[in-house]
PDB file of N, CA and C in Angstrom:
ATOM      1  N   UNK A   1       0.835  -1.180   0.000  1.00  0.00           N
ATOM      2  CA  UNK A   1       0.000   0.000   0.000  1.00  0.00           C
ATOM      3  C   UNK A   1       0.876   1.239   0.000  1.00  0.00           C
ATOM      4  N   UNK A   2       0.269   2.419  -0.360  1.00  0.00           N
ATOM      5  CA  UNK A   2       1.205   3.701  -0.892  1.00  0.00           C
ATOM      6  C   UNK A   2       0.724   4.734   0.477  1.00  0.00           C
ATOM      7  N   UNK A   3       1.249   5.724   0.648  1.00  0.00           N
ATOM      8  CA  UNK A   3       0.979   6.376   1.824  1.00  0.00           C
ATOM      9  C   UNK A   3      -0.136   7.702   0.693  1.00  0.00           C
ATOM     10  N   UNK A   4      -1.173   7.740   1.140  1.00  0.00           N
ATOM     11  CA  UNK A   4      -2.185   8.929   0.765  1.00  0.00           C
ATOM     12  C   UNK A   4      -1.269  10.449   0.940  1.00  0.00           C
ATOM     13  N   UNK A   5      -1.564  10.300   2.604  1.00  0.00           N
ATOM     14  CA  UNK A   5      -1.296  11.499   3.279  1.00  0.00           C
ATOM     15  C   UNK A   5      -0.751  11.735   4.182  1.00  0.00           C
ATOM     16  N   UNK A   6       0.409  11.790   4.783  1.00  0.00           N
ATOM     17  CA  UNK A   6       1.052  12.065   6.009  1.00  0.00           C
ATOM     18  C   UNK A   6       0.224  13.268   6.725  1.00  0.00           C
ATOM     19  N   UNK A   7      -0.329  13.319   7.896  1.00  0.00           N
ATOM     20  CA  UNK A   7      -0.279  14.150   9.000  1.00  0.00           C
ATOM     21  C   UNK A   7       0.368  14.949   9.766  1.00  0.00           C
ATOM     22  N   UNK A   8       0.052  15.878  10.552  1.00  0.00           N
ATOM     23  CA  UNK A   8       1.336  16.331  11.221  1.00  0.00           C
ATOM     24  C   UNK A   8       1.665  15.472  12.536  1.00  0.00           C
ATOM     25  N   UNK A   9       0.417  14.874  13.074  1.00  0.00           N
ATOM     26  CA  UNK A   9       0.509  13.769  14.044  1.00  0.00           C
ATOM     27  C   UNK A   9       0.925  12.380  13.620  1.00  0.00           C
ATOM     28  N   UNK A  10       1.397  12.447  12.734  1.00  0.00           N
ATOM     29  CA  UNK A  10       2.261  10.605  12.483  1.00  0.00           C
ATOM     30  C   UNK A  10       1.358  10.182  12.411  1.00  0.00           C
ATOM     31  N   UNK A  11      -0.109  10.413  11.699  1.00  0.00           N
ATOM     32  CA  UNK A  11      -0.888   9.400  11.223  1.00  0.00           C
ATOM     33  C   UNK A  11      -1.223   9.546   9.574  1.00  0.00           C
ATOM     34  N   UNK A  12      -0.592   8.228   9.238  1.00  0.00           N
ATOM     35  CA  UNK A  12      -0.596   8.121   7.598  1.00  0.00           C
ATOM     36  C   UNK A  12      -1.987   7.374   7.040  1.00  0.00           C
ATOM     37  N   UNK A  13      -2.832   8.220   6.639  1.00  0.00           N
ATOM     38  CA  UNK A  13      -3.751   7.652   5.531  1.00  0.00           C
ATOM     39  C   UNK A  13      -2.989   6.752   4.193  1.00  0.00           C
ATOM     40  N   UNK A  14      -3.701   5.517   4.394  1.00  0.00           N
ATOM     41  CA  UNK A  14      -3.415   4.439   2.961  1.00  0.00           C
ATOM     42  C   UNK A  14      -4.178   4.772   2.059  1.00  0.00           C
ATOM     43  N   UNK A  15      -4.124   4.176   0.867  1.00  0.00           N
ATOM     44  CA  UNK A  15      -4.723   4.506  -0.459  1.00  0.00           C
ATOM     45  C   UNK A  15      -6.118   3.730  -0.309  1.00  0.00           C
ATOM     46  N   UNK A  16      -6.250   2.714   0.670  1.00  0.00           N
ATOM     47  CA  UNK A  16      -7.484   1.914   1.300  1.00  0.00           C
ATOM     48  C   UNK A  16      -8.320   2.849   2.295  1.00  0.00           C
ATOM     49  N   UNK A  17      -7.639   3.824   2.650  1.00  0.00           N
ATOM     50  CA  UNK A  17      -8.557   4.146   3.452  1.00  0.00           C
ATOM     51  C   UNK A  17      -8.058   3.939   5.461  1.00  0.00           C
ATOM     52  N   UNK A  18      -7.305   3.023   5.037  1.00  0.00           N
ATOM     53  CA  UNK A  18      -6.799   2.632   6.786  1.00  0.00           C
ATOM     54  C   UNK A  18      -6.036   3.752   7.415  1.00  0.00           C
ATOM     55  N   UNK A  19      -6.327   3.860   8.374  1.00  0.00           N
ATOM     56  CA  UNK A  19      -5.224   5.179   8.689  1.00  0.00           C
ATOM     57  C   UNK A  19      -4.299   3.924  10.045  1.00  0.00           C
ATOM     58  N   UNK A  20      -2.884   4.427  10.067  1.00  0.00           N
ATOM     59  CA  UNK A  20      -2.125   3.687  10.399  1.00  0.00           C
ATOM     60  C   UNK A  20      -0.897   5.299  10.910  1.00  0.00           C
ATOM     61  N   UNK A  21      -0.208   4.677  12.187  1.00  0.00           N
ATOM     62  CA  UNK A  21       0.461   5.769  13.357  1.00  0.00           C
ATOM     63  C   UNK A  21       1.852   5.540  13.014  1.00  0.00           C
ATOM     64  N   UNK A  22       2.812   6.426  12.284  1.00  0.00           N
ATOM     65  CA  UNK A  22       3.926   5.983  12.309  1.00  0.00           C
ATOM     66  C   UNK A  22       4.568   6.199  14.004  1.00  0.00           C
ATOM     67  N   UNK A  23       5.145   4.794  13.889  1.00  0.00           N
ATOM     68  CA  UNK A  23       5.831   4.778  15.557  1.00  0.00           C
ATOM     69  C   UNK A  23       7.109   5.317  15.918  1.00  0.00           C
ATOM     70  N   UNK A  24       7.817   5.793  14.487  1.00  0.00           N
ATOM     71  CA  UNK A  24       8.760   6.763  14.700  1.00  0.00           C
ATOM     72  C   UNK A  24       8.464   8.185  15.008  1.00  0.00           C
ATOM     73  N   UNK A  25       7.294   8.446  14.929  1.00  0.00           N
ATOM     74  CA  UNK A  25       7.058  10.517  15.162  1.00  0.00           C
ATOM     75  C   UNK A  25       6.841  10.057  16.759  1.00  0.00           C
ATOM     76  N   UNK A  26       7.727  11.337  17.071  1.00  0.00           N
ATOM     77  CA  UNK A  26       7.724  11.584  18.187  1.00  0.00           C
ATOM     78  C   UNK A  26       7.658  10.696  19.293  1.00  0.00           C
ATOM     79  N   UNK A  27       9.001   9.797  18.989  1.00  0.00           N
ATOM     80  CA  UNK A  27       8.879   8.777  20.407  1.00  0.00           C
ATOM     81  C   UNK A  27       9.488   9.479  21.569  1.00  0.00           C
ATOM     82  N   UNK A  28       8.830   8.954  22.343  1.00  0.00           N
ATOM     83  CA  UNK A  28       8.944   9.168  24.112  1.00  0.00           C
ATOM     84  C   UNK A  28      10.585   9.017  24.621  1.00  0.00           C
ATOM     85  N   UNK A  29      10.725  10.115  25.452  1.00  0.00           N
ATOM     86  CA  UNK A  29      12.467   9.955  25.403  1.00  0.00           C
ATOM     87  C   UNK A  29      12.146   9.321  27.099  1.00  0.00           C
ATOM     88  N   UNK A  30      13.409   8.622  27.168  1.00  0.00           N
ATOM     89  CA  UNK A  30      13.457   7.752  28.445  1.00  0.00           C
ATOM     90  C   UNK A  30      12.695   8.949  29.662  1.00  0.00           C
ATOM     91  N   UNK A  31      13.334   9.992  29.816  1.00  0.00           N
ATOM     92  CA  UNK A  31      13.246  10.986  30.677  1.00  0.00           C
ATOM     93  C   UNK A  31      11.591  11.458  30.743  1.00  0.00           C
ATOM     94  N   UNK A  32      11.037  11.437  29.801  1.00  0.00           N
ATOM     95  CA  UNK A  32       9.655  11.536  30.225  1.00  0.00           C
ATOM     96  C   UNK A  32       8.982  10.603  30.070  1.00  0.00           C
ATOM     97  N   UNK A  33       9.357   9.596  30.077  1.00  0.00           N
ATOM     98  CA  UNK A  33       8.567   8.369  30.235  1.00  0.00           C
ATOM     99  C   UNK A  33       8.748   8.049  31.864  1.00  0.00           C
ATOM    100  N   UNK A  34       9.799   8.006  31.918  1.00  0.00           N
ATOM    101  CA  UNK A  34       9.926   8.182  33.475  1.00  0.00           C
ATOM    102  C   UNK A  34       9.038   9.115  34.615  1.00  0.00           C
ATOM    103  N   UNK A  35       9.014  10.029  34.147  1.00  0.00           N
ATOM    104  CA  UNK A  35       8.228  11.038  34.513  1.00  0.00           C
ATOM    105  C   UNK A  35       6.698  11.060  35.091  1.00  0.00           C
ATOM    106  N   UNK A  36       5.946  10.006  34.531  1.00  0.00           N
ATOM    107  CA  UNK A  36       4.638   9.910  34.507  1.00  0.00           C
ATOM    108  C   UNK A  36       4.169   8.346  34.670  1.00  0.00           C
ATOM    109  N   UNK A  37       5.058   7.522  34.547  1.00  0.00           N
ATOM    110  CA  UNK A  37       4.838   5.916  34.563  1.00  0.00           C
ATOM    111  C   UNK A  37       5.741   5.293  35.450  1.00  0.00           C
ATOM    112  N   UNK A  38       4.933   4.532  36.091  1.00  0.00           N
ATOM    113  CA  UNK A  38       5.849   3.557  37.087  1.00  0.00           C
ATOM    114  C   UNK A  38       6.901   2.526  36.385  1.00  0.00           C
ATOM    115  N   UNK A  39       6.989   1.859  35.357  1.00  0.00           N
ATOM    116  CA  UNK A  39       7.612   0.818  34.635  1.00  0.00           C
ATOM    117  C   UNK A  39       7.223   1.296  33.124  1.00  0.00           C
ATOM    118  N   UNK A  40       8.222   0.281  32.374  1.00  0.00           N
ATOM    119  CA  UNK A  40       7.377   0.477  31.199  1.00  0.00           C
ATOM    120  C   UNK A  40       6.718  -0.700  31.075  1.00  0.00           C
ATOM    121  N   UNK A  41       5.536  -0.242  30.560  1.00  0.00           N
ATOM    122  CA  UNK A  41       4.009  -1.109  29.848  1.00  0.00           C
ATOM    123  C   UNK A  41       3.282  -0.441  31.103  1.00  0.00           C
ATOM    124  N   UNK A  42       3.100  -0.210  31.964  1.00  0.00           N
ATOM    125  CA  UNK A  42       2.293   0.626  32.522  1.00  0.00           C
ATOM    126  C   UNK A  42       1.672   1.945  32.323  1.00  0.00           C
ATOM    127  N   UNK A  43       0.832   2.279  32.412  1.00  0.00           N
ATOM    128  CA  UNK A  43       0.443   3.404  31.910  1.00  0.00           C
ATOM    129  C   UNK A  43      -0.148   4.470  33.170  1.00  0.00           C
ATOM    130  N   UNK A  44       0.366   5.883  32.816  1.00  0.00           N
ATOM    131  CA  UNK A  44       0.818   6.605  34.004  1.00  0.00           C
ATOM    132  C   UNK A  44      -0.613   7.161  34.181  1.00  0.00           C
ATOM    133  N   UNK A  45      -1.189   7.822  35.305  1.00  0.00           N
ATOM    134  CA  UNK A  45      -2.116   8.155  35.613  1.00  0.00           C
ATOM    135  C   UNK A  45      -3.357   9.176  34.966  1.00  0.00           C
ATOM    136  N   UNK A  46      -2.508  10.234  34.228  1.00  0.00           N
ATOM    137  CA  UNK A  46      -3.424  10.628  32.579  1.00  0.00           C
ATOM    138  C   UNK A  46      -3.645   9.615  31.749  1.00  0.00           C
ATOM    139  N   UNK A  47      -2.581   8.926  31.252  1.00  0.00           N
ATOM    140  CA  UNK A  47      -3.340   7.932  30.257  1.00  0.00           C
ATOM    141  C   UNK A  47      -4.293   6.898  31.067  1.00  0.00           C
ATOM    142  N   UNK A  48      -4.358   6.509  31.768  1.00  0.00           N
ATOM    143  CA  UNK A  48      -5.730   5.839  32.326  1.00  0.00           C
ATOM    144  C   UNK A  48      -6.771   6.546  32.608  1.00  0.00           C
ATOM    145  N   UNK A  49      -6.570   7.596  32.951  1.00  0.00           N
ATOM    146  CA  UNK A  49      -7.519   8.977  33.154  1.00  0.00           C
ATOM    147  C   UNK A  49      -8.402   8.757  31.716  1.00  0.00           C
ATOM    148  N   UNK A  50      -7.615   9.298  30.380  1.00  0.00           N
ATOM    149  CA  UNK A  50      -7.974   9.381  29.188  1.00  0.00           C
ATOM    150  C   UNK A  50      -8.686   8.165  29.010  1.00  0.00           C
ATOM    151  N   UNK A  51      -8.208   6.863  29.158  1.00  0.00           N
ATOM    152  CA  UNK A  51      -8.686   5.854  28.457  1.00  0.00           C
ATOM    153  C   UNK A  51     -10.004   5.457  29.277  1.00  0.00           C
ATOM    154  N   UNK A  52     -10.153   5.259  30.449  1.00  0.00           N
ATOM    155  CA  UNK A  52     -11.154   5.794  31.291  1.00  0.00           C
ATOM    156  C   UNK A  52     -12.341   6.389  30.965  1.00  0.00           C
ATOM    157  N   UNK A  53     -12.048   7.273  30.136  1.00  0.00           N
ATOM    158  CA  UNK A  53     -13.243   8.209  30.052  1.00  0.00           C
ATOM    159  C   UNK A  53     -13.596   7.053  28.127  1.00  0.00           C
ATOM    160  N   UNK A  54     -12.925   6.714  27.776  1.00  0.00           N
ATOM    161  CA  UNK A  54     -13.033   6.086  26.454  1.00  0.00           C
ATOM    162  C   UNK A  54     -14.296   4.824  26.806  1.00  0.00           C
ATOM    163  N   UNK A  55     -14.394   4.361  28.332  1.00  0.00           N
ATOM    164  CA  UNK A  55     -15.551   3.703  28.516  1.00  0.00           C
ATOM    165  C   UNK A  55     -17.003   3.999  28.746  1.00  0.00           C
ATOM    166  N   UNK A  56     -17.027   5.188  28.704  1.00  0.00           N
ATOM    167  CA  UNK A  56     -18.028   6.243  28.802  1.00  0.00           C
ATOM    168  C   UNK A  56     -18.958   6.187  27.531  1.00  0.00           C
ATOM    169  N   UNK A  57     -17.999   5.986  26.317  1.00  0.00           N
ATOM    170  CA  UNK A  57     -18.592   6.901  24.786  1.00  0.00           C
ATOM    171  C   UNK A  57     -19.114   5.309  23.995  1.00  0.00           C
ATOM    172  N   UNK A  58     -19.733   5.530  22.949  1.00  0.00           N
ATOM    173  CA  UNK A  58     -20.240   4.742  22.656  1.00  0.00           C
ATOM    174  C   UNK A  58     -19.069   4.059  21.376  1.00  0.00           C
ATOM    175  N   UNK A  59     -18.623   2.956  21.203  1.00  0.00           N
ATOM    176  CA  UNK A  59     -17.205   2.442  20.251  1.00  0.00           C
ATOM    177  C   UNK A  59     -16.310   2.516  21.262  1.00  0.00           C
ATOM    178  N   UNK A  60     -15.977   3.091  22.133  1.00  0.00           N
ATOM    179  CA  UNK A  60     -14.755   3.309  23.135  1.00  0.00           C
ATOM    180  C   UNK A  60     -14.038   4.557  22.478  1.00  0.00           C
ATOM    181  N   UNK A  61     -15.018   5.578  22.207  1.00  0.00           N
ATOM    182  CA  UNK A  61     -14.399   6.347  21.227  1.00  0.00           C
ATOM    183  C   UNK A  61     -13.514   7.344  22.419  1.00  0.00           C
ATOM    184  N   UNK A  62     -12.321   7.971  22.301  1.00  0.00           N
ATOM    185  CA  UNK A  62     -11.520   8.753  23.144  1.00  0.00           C
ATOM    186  C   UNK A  62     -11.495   9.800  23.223  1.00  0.00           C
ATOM    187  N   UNK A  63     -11.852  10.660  24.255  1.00  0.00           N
ATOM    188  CA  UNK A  63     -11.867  12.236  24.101  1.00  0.00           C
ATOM    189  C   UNK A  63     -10.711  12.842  23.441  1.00  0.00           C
ATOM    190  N   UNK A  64     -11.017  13.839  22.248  1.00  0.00           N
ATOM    191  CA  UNK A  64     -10.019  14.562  22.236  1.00  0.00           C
ATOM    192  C   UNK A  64      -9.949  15.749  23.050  1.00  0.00           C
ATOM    193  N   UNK A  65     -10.969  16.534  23.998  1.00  0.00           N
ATOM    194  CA  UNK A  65     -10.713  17.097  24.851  1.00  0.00           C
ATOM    195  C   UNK A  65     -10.560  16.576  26.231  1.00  0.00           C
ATOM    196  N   UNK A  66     -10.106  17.407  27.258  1.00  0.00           N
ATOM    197  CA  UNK A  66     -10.298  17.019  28.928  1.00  0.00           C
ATOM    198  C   UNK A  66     -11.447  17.432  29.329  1.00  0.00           C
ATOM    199  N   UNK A  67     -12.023  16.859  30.138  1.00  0.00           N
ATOM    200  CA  UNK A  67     -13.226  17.970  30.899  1.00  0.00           C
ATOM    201  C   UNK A  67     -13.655  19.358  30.768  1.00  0.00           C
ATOM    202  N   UNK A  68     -12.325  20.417  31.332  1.00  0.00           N
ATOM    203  CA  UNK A  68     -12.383  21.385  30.669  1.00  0.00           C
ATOM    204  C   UNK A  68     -12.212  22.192  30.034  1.00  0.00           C
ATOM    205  N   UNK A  69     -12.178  21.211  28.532  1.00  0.00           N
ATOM    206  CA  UNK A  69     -12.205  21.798  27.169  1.00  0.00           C
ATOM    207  C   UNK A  69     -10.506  22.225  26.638  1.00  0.00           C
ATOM    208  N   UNK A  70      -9.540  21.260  27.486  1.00  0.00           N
ATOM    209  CA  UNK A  70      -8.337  21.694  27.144  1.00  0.00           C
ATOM    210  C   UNK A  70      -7.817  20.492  26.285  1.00  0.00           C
ATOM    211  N   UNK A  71      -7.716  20.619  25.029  1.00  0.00           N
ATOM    212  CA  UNK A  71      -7.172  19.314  23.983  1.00  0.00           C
ATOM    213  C   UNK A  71      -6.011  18.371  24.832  1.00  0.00           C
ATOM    214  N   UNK A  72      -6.431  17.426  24.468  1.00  0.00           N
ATOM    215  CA  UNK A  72      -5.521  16.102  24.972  1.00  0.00           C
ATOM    216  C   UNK A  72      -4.218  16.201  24.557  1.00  0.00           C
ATOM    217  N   UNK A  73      -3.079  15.863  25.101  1.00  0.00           N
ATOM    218  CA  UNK A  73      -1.407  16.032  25.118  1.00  0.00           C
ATOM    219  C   UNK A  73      -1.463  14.632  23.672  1.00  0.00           C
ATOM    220  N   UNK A  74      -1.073  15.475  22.431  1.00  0.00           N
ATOM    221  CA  UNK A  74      -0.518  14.315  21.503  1.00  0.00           C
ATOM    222  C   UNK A  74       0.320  13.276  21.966  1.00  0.00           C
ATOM    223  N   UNK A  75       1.263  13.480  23.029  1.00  0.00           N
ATOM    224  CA  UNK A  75       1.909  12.636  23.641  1.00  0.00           C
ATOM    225  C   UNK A  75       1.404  11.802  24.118  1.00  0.00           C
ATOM    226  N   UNK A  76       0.147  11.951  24.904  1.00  0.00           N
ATOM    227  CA  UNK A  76      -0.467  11.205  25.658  1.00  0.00           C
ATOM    228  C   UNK A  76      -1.437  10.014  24.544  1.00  0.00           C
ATOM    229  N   UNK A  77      -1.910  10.559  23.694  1.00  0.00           N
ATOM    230  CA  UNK A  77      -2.641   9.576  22.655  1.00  0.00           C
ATOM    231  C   UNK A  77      -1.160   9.535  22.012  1.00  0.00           C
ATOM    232  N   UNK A  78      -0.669   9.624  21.254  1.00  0.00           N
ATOM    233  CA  UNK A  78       0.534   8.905  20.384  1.00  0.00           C
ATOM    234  C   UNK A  78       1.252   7.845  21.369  1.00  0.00           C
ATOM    235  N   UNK A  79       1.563   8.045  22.907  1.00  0.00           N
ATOM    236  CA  UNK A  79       2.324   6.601  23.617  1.00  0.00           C
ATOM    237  C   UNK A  79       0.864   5.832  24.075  1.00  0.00           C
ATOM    238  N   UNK A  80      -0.094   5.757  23.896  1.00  0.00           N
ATOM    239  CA  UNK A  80      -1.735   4.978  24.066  1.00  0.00           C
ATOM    240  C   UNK A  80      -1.255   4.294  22.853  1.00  0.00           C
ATOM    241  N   UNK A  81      -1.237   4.711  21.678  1.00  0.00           N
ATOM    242  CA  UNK A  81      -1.568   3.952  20.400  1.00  0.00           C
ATOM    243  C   UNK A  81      -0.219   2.771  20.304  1.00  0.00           C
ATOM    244  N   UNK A  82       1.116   3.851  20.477  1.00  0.00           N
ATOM    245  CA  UNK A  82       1.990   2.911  20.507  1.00  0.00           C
ATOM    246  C   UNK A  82       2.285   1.620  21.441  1.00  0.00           C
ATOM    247  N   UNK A  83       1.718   1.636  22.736  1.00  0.00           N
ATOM    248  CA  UNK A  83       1.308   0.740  23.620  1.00  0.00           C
ATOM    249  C   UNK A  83       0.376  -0.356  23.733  1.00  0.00           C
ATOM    250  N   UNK A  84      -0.528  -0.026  22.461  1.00  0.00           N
ATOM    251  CA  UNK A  84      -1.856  -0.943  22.004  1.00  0.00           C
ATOM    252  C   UNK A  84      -2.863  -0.718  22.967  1.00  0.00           C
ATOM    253  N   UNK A  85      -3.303   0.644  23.815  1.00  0.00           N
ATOM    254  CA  UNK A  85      -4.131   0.775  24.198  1.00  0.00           C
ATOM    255  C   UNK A  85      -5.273   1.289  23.565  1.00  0.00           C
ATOM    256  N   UNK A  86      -4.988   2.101  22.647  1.00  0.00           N
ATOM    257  CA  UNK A  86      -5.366   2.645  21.636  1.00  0.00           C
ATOM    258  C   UNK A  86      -5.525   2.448  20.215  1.00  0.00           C
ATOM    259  N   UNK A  87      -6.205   3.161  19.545  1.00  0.00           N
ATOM    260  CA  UNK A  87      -6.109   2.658  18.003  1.00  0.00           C
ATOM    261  C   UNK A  87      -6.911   4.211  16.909  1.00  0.00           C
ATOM    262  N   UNK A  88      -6.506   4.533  16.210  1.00  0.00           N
ATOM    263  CA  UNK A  88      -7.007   4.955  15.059  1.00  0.00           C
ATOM    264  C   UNK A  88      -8.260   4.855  14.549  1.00  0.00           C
ATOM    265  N   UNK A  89      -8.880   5.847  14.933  1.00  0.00           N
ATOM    266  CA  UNK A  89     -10.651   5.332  14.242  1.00  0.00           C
ATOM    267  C   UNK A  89     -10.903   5.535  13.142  1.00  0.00           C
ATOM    268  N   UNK A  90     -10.481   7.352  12.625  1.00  0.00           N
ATOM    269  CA  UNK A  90     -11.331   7.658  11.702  1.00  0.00           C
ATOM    270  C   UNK A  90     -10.797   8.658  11.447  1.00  0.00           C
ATOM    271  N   UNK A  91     -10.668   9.792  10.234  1.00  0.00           N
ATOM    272  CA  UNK A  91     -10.063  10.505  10.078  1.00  0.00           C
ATOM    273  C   UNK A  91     -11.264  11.805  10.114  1.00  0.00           C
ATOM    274  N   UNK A  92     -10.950  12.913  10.990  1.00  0.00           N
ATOM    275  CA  UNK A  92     -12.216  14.163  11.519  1.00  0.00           C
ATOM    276  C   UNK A  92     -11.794  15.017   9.605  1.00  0.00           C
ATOM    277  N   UNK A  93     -13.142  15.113   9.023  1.00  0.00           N
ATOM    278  CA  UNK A  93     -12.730  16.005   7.793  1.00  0.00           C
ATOM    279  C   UNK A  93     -13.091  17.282   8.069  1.00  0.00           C
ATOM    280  N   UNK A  94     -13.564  17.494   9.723  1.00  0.00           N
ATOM    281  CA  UNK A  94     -13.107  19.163   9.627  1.00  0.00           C
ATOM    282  C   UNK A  94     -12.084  19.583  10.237  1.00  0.00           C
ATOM    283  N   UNK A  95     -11.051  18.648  11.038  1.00  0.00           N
ATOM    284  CA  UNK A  95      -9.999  19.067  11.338  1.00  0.00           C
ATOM    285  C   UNK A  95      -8.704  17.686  11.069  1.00  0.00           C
ATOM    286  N   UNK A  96      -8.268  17.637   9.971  1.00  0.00           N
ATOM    287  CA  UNK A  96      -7.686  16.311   9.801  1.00  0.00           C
ATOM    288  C   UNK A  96      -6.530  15.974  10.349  1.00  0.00           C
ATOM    289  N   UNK A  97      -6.013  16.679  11.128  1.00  0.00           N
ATOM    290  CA  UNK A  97      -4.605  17.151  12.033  1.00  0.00           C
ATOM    291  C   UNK A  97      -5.343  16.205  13.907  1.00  0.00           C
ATOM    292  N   UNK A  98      -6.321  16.381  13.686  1.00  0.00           N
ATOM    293  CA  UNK A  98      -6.392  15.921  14.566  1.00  0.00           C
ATOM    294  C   UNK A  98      -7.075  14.399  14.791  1.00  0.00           C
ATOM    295  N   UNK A  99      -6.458  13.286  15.639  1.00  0.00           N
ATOM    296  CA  UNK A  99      -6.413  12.011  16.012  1.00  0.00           C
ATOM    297  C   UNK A  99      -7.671  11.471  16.366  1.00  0.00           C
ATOM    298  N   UNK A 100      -8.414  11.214  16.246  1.00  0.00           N
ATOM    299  CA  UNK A 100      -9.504  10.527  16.393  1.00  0.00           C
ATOM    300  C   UNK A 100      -9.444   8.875  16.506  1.00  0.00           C
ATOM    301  N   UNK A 101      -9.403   8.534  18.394  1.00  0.00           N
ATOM    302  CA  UNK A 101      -8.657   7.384  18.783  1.00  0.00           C
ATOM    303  C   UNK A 101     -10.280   6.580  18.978  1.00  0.00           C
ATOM    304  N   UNK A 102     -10.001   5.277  19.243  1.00  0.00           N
ATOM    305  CA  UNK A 102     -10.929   4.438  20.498  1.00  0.00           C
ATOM    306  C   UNK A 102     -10.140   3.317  20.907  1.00  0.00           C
ATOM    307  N   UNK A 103     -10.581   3.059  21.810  1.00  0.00           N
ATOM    308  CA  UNK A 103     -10.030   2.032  22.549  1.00  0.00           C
ATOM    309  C   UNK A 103     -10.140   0.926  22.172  1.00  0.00           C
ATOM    310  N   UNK A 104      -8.451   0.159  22.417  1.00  0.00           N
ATOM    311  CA  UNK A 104      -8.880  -1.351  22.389  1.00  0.00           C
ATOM    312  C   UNK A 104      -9.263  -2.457  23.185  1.00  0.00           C
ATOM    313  N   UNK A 105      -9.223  -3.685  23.086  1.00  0.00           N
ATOM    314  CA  UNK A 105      -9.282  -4.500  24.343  1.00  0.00           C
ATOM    315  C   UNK A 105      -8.642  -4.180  25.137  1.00  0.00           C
ATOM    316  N   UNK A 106      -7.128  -4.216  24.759  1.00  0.00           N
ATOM    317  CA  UNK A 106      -5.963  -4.055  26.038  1.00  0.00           C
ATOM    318  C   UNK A 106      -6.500  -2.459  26.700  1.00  0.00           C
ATOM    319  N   UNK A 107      -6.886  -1.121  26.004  1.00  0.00           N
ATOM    320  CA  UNK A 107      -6.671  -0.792  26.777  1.00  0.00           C
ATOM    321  C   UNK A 107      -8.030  -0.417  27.208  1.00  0.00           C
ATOM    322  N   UNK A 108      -9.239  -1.228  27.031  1.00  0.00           N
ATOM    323  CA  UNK A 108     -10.603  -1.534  27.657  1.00  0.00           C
ATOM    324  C   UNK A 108      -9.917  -2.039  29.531  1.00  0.00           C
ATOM    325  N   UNK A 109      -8.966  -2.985  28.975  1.00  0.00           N
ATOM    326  CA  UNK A 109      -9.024  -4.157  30.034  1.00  0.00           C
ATOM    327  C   UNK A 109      -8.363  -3.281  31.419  1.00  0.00           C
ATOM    328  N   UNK A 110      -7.247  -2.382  30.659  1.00  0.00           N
ATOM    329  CA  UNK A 110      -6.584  -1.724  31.504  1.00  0.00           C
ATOM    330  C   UNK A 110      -7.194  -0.405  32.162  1.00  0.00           C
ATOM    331  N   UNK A 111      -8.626   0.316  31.325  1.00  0.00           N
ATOM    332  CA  UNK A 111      -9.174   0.791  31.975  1.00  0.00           C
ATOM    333  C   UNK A 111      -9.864   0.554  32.760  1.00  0.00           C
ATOM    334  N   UNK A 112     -10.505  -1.259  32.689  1.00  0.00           N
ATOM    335  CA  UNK A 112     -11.290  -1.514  33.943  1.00  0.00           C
ATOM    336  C   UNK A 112     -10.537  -2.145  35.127  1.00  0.00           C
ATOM    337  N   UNK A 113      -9.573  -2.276  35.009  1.00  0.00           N
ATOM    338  CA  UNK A 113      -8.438  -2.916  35.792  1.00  0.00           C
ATOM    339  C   UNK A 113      -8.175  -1.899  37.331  1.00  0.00           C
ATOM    340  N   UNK A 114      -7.796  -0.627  36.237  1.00  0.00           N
ATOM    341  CA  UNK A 114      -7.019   0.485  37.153  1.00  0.00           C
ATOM    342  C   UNK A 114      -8.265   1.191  38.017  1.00  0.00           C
ATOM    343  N   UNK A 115      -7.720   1.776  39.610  1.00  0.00           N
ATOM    344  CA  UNK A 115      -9.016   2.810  40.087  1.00  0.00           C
ATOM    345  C   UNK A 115      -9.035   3.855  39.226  1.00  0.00           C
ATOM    346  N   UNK A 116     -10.429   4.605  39.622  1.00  0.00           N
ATOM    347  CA  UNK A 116     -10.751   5.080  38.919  1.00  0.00           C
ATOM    348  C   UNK A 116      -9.795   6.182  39.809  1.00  0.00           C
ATOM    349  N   UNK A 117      -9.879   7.396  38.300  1.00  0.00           N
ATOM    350  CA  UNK A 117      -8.639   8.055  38.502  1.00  0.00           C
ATOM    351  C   UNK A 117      -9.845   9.692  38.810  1.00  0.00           C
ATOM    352  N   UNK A 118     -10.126  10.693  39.411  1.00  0.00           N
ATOM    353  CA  UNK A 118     -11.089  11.338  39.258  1.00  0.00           C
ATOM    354  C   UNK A 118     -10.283  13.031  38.939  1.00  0.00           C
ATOM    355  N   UNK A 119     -10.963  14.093  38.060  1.00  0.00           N
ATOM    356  CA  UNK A 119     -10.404  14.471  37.577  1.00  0.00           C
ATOM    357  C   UNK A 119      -9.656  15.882  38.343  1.00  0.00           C
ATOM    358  N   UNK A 120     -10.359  16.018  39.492  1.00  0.00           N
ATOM    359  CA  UNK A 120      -9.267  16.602  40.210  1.00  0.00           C
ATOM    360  C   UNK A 120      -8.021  16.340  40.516  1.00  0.00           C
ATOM    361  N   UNK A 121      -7.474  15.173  40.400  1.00  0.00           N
ATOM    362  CA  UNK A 121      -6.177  14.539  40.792  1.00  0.00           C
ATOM    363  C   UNK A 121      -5.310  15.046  39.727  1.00  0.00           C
ATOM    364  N   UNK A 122      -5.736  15.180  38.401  1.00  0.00           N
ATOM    365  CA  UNK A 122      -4.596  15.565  37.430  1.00  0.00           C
ATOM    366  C   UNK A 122      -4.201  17.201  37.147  1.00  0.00           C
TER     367      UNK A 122
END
């Protein structure tokens, strides 16, 4: 398959239609991964926050805002997707820059796993 369209968020539209995350944009440098996560494969207390709220919507679809109305850290959905908590839904045609995630099993499982995280804490 041929790449359509590169994004500015490392998500490449195929000539099918699939949209697919390159895992080279913007990987996580040791130092802030550290920062927010206990180990790696764990996921630090925003991203469960985020994915959390992905059990709420109907598909497991993922906020692209927070509560109040402040857009989600690309970081935070780009290390979700790369982790397989996440996934690529759909591409928004009024703003195509922006990620339009839902959740997967893993990170269904890991949102019902973890306490709930409430949104004063972040």
């Amino acid at each position: 398959m041929r790449c359509k369209d590169r994004r500015d968020n490392g998500a490449v539209e195929m000539n099918d239609g699939e949209i697919k995350v390159d895992d080279n944009v913007d990987a996580v440098s040791e130092d802030s991964a550290k920062d927010k996560s206990g180990s790696a494969g764990q996921p630090s207390t925003i991203q469960i926050r985020w994915l959390q709220r992905g059990l709420e919507q109907a598909g497991g679809k993922l906020p692209l805002f927070d509560r109040i109305g402040q857009k989600v850290s690309e970081k935070t959905v780009r290390s979700c997707i790369r982790s397989g908590w996440a996934e690529p839904w759909f591409n928004n045609p009024i703003k195509p820059d922006w990620l339009v995630c839902r959740l997967t099993e893993a990170g269904r499982e890991i949102a019902l796993a973890s306490p709930l995280v409430p949104d004063e804490e972040l």
